[in-house]
N, C-alpha and C. Protein backbone atom coordinates (compact mmCIF):
# COMPACT_ATOMS: atom_id res chain seq x y z
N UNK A 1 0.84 -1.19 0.00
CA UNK A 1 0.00 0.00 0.00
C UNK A 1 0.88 1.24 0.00
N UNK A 2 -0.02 2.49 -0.83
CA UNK A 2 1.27 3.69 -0.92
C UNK A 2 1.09 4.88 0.63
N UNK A 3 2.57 4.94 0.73
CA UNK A 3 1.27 5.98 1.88
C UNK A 3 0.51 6.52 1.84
N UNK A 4 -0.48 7.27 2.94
CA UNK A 4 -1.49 7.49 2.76
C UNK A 4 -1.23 9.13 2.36
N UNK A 5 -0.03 9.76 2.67
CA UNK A 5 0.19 11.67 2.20
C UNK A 5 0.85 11.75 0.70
N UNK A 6 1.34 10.48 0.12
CA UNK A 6 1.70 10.34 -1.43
C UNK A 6 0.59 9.74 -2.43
N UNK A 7 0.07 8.84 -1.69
CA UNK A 7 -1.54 8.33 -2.48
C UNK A 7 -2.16 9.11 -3.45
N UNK A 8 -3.24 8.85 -4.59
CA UNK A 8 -3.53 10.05 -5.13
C UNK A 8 -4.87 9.24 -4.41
N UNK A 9 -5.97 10.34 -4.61
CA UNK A 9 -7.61 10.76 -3.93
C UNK A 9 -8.25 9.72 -4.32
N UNK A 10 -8.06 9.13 -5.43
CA UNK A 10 -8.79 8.21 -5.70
C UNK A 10 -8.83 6.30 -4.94
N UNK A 11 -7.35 6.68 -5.02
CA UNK A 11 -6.84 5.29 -4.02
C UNK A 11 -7.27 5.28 -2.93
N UNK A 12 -7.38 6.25 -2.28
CA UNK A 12 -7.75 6.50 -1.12
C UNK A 12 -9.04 6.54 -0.80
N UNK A 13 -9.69 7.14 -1.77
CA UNK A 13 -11.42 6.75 -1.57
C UNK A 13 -11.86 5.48 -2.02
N UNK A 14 -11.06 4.39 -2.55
CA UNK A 14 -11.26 2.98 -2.42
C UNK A 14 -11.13 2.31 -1.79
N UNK A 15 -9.72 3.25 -0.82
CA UNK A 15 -9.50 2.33 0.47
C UNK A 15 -10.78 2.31 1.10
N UNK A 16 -10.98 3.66 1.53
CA UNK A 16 -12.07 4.12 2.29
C UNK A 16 -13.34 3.17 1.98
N UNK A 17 -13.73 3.43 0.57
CA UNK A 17 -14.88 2.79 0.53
C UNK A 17 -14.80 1.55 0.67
N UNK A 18 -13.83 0.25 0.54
CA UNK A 18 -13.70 -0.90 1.01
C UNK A 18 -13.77 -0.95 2.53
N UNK A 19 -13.35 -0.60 3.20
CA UNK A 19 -13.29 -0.58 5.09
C UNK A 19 -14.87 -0.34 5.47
N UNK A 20 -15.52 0.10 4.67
CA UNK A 20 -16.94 0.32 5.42
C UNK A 20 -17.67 -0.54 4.71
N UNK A 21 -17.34 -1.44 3.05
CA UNK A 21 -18.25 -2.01 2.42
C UNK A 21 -18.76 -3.04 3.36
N UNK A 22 -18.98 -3.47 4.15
CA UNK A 22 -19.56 -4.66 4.99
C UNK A 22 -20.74 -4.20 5.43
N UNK A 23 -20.58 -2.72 6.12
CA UNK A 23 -21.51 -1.97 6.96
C UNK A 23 -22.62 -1.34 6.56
N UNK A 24 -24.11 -1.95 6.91
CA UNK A 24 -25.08 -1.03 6.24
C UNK A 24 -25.20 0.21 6.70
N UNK A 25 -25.51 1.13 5.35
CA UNK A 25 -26.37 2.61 5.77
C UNK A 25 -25.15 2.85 5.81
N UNK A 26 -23.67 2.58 5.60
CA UNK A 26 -22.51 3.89 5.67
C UNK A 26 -22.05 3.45 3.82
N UNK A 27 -21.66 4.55 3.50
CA UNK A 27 -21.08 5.00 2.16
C UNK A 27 -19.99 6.28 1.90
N UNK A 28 -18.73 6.17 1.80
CA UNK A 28 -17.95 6.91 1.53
C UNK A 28 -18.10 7.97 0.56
N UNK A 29 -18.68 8.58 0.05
CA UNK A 29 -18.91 9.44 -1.08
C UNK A 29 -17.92 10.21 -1.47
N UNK A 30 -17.21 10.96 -0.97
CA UNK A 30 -15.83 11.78 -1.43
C UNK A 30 -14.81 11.83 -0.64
N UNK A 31 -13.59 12.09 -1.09
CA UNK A 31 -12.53 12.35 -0.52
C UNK A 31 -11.70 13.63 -0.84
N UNK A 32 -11.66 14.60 -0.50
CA UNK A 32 -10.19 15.67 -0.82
C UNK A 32 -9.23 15.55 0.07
N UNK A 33 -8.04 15.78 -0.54
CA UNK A 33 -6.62 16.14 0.48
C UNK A 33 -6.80 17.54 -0.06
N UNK A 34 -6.63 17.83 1.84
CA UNK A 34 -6.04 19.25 1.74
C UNK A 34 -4.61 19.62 2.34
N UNK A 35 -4.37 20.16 2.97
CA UNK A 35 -2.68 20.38 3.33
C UNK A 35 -2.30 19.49 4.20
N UNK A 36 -3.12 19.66 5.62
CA UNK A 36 -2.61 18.98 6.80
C UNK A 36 -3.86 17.44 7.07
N UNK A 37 -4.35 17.31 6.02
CA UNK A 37 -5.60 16.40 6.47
C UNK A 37 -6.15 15.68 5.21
N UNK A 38 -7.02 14.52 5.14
CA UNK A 38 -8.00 14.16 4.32
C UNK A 38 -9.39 13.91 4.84
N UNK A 39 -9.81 14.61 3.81
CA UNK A 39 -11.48 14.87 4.66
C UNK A 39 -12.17 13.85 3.50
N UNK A 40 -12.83 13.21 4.52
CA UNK A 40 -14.31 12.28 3.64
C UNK A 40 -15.05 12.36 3.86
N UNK A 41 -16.05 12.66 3.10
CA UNK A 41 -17.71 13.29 3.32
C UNK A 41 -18.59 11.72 3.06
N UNK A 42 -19.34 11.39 4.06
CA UNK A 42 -19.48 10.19 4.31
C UNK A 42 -21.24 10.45 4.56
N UNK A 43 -21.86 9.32 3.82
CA UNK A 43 -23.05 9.17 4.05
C UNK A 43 -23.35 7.73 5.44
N UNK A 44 -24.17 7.72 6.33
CA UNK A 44 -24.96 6.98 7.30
C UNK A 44 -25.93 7.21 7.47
N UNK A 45 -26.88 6.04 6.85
CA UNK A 45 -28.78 6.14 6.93
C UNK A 45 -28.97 7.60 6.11
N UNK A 46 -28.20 8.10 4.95
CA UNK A 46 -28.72 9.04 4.77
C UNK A 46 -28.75 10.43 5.37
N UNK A 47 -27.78 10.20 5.90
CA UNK A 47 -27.27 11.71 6.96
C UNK A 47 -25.64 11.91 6.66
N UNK A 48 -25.74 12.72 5.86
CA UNK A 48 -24.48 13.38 5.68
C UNK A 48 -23.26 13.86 6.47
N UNK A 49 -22.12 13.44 6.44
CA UNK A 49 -21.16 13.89 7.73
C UNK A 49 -19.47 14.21 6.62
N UNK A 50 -18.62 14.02 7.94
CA UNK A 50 -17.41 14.33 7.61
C UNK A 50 -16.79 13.46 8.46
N UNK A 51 -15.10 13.33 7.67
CA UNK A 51 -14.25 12.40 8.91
C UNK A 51 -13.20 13.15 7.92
N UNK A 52 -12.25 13.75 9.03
CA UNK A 52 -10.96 14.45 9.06
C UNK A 52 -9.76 12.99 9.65
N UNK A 53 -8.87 13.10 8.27
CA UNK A 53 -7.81 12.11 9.13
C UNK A 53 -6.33 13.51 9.03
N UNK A 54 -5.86 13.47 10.08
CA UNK A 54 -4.46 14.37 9.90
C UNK A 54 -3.86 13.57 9.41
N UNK A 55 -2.35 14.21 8.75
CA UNK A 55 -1.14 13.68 7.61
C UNK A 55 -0.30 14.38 8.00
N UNK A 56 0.85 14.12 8.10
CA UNK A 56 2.24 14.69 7.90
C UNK A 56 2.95 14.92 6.93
């Protein structure tokens, strides 16, 4: 696996979306890197959220 601060967005929102594929009602929908973080905008039951991971 590449790290996760050299990765490009897309790898990473596959990771993402594989780790939750088991789980009903959650869905990864997007991913951006921004400087110090990757944010994923994440659907559960239909309620929209966020998950911030920090990066170095």
């Amino acid at each position: 696996m590449k790290n996760i601060v050299t990765a490009d967005i897309q790898t990473l929102l596959c990771y993402a979306r594989q780790a939750v594929s088991e789980m009903d009602g959650v869905f990864v929908k997007s991913a951006v890197k921004e400087k110090d973080n990757i944010l994923f905008n994440i659907l559960i039951n239909h309620e929209e959220g966020q998950v911030s991971i920090p990066v170095e």
